[in-house]
Protein backbone atom coordinates (compact mmCIF):
# COMPACT_ATOMS: atom_id res chain seq x y z
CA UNK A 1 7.26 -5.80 17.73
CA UNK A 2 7.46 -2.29 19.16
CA UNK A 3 10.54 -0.97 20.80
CA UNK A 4 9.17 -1.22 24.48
CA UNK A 5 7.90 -4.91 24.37
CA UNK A 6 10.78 -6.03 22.55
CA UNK A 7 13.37 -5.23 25.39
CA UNK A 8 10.87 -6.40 28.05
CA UNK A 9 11.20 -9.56 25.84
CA UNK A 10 14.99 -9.20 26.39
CA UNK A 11 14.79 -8.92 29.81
CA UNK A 12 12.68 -11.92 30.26
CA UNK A 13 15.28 -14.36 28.20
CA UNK A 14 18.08 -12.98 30.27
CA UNK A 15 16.53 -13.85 33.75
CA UNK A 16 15.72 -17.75 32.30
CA UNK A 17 19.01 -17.47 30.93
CA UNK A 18 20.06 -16.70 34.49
CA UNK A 19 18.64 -19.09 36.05
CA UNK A 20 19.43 -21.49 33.80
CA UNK A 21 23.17 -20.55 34.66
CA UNK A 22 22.97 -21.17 37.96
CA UNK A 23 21.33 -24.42 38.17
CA UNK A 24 23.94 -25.54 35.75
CA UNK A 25 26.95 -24.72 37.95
CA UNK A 26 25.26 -26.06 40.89
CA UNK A 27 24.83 -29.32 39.51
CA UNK A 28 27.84 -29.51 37.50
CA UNK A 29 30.58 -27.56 40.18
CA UNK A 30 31.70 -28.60 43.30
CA UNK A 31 31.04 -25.91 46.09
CA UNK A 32 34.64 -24.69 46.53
CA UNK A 33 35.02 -23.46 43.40
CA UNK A 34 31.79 -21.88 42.94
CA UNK A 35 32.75 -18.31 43.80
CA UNK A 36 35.54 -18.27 41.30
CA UNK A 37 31.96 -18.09 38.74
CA UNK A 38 30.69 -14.82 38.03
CA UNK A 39 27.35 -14.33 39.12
CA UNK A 40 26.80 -17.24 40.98
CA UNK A 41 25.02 -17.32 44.51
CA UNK A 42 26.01 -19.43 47.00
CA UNK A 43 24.18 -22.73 46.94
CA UNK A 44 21.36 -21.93 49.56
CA UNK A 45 17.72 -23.20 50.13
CA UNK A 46 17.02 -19.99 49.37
CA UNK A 47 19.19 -19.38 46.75
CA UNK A 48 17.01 -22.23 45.10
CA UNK A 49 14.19 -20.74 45.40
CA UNK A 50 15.32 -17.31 44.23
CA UNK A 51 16.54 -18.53 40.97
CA UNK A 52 13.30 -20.59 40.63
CA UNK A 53 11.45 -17.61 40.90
CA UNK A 54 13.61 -15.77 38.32
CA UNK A 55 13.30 -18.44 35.64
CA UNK A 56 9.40 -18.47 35.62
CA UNK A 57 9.07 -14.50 35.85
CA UNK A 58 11.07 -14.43 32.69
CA UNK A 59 8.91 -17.49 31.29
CA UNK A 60 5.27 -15.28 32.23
CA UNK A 61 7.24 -11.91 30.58
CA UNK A 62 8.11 -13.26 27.62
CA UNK A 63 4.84 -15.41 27.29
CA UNK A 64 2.97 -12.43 28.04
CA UNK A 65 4.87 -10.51 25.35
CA UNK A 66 4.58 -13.01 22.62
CA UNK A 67 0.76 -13.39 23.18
CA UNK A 68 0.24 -9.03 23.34
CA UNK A 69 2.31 -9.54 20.07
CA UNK A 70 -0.08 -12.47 18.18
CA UNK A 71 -3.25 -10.58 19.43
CA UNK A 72 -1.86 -7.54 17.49
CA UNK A 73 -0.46 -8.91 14.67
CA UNK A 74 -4.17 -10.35 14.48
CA UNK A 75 -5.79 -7.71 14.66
CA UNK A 76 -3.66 -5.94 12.33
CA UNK A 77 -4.25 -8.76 9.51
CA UNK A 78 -8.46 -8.08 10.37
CA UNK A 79 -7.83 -4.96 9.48
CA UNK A 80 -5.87 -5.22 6.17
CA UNK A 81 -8.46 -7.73 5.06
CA UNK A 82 -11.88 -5.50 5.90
CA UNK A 83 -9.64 -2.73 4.30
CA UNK A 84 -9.25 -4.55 1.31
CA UNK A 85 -12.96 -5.61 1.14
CA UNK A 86 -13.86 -1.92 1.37
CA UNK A 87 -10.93 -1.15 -1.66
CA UNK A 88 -12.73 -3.45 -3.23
CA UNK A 89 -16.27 -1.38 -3.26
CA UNK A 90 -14.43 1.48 -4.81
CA UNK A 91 -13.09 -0.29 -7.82
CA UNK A 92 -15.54 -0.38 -10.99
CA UNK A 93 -17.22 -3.72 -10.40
CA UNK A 94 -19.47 -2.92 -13.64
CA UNK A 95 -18.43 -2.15 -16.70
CA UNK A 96 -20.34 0.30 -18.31
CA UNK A 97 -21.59 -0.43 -21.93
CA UNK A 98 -21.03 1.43 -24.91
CA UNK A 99 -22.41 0.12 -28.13
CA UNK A 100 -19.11 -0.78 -30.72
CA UNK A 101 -16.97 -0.79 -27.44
CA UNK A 102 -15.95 -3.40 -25.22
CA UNK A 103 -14.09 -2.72 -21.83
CA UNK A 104 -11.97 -5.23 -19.95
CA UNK A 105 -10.34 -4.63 -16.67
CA UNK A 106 -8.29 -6.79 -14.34
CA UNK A 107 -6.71 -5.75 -10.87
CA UNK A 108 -5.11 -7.61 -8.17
CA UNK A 109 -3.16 -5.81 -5.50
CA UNK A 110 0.64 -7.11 -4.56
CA UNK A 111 -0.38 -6.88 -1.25
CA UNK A 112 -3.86 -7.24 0.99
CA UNK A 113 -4.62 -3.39 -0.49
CA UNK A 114 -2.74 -1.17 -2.96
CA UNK A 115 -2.27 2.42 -4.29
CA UNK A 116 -3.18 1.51 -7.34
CA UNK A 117 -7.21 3.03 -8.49
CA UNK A 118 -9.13 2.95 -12.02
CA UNK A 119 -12.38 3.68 -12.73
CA UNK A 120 -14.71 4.14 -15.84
CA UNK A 121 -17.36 7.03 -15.20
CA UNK A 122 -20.32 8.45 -17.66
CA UNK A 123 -20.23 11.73 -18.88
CA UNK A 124 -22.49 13.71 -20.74
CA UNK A 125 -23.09 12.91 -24.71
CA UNK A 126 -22.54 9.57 -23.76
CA UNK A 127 -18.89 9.99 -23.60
CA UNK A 128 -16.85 7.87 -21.29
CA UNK A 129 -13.96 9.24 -18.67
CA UNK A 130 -11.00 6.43 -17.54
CA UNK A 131 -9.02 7.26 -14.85
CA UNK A 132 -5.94 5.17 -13.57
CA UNK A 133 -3.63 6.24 -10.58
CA UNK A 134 -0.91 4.57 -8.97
CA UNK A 135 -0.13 5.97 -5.96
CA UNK A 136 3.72 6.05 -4.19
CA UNK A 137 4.57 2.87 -2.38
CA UNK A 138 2.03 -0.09 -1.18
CA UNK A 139 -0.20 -1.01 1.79
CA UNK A 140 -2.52 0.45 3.76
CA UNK A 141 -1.07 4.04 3.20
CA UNK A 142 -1.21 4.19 -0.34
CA UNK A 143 -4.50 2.06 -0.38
CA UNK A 144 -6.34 5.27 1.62
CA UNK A 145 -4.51 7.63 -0.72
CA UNK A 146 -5.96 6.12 -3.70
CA UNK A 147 -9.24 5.79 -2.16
CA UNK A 148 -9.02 9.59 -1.69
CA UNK A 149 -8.08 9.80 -5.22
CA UNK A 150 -11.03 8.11 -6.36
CA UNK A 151 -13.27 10.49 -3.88
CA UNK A 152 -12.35 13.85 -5.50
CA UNK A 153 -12.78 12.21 -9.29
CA UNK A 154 -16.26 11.45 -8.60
CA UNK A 155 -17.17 15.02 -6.80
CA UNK A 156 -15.25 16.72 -9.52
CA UNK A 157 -16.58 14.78 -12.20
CA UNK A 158 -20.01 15.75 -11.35
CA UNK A 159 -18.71 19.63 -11.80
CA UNK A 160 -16.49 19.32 -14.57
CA UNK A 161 -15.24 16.03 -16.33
CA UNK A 162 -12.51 17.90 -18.57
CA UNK A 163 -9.35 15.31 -17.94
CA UNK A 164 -7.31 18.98 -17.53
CA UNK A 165 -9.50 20.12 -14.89
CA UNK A 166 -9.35 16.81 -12.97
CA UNK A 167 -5.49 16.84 -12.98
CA UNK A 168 -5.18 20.74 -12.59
CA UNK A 169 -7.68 20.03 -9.11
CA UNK A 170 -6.80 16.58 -8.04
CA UNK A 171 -2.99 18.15 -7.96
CA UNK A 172 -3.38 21.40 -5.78
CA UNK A 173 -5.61 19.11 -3.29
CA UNK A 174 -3.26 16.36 -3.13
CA UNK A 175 0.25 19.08 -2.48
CA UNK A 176 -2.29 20.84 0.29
CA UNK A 177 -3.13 17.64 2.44
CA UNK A 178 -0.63 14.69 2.19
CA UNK A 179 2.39 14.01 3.16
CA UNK A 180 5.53 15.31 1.43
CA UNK A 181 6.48 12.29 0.30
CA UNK A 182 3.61 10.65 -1.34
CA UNK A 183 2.70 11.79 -4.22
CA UNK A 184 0.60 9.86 -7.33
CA UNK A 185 0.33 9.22 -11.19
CA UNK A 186 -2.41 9.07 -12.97
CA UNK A 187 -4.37 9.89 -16.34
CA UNK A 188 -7.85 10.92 -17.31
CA UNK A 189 -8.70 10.04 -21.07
CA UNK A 190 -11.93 11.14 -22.04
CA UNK A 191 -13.38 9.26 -25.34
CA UNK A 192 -15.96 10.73 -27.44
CA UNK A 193 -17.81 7.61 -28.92
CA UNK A 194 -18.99 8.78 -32.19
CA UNK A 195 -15.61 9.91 -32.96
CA UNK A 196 -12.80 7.60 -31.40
CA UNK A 197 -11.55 10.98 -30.52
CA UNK A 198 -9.30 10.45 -27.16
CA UNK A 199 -8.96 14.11 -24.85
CA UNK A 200 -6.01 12.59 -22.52
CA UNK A 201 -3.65 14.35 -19.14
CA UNK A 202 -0.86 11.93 -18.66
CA UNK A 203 0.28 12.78 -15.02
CA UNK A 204 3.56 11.04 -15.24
CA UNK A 205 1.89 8.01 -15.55
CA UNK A 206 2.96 5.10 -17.70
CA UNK A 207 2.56 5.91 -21.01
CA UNK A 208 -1.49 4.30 -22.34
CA UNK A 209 -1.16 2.57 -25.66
CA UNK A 210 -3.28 2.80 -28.90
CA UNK A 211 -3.47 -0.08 -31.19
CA UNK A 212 -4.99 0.27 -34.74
CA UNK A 213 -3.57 -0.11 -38.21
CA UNK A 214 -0.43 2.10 -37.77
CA UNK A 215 2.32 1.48 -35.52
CA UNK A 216 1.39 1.70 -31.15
CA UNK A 217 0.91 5.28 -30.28
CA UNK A 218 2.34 6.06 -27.00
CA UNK A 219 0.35 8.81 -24.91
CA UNK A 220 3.17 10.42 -23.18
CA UNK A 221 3.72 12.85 -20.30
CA UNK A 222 2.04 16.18 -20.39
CA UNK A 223 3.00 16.75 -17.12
CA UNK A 224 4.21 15.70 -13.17
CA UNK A 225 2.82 13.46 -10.87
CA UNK A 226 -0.08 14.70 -8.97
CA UNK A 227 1.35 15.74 -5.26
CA UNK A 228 4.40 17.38 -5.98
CA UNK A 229 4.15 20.93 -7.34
CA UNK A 230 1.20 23.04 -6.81
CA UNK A 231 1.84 24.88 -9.52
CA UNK A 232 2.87 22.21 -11.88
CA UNK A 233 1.90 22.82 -14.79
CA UNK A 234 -0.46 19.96 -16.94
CA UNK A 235 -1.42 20.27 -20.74
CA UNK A 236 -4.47 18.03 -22.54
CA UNK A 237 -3.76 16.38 -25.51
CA UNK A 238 -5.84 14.60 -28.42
CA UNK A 239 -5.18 11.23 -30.12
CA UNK A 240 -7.50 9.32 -32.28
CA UNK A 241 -8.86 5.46 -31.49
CA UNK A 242 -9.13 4.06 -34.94
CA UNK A 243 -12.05 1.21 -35.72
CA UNK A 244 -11.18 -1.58 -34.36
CA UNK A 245 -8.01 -0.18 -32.36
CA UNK A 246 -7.59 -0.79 -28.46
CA UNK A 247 -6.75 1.00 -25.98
CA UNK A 248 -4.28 -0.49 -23.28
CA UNK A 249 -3.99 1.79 -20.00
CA UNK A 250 -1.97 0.32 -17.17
CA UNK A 251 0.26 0.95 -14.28
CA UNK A 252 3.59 0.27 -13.32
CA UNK A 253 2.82 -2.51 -11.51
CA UNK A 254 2.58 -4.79 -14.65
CA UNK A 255 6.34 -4.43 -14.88
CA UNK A 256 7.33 -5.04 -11.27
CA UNK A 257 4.94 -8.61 -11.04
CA UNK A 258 6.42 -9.69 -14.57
CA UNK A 259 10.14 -8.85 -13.24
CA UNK A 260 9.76 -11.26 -10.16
């Protein structure tokens, strides 16, 4: 409840209390020792009527209050939920196919929206881009972060789907128009099919897995989240997705729902 209608609120549960009060010693005291109460008015026909008058202008305040409050707190919950219908249209409904690949997603927000984004996008050569962000804190503000995250990975894409350049880009825009304190991280792994050949920038995101015959590779850091430097500095790296190997990409979310 917002500072203002909160001590109106106040106000209105003093004057019942009030009145309340009063009545009480009326009934209760005998007249003579009335004044030795603080606050209380003599016992008048109008004095009746005054304290009558108190107790229901504190009933119709606070009434008033708590309805302005459920009318807002409903229209706040329309909100989060046509929000999280529309965060819904920007996550990758359908999975792209790639012959000798399969792709399996899942995502389900901790709250009506999230800050977290993915999205599988088709590149030239029939190579495939992923792209995973999890953006700083949850609700509403991180939810339009992310869906500004996944705006400037499909204009850049259609310019230049290099994983570096997407980081390098997504970065400088990201330090230039939000907030100090929110920042992202991500990472873009491109996959050439014919190869298994993974191009990855790991944006301080959790680290994406590779399964295969060896021992889990771990696709580390090669640099800072997106949002905090400018000039950070972000380096592409190669691994290798053997036949029959899987990739696992996820976000830090995982480990916060299987703490609880």
């Amino acid at each position: 409840m917002p500072g203002s209608k909160r001590i109106f609120t106040y106000v209105a549960i003093v004057l019942q209390g009030y009145a309340v009060y009063a009545l009480a010693m009326w009934a209760f005291m005998s007249p003579k020792w009335l004044n030795s109460f603080l606050l209380v008015l003599p016992r008048w026909p109008v004095s009746y009527l005054l304290v009558v008058l108190l107790y229901y202008t504190g009933y119709y305040i606070q009434k008033g209050m708590l309805t302005s409050e459920f009318l807002r707190k409903t229209q706040l919950e329309a909100d989060q939920i046509a929000a999280r219908q529309i965060q819904q249209t920007l996550i990758a409904q359908k999975l792209p196919e790639l012959p000798g690949y399969e792709f399996e997603t899942f995502y389900k927000p901790f709250r009506e929206v999230g800050g977290d984004y993915f999205d599988i996008i088709e590149l030239p050569n029939k190579q495939k881009l992923f792209a995973v962000a999890d953006v700083s804190g949850k609700g509403m503000a991180a939810a339009l972060l992310s869906a500004n995250i996944q705006a400037l990975v499909r204009s850049i894409v259609n310019v230049d789907g290099n994983p570096l350049a997407l980081a390098r880009q997504i970065n400088k825009h990201l330090c230039r128009y939000t907030p100090g304190d929110r920042f992202a991280t991500a990472v873009f792994i491109q996959l050439n099919p014919d190869s298994g050949e993974l191009t990855y920038v790991n944006a301080g995101h959790n680290a994406p897995l590779v399964f295969g015959s060896e021992p889990a590779i771990a696709l580390q850091a090669t640099g800072m989240p997106l949002g905090l430097f400018p000039e950070a500095a972000y380096e592409a790296r190669t691994a290798l997705l053997p036949p029959g190997g899987t990739l696992l990409i996820f976000t830090d979310g995982q480990f916060l729902f299987s703490n609880r």
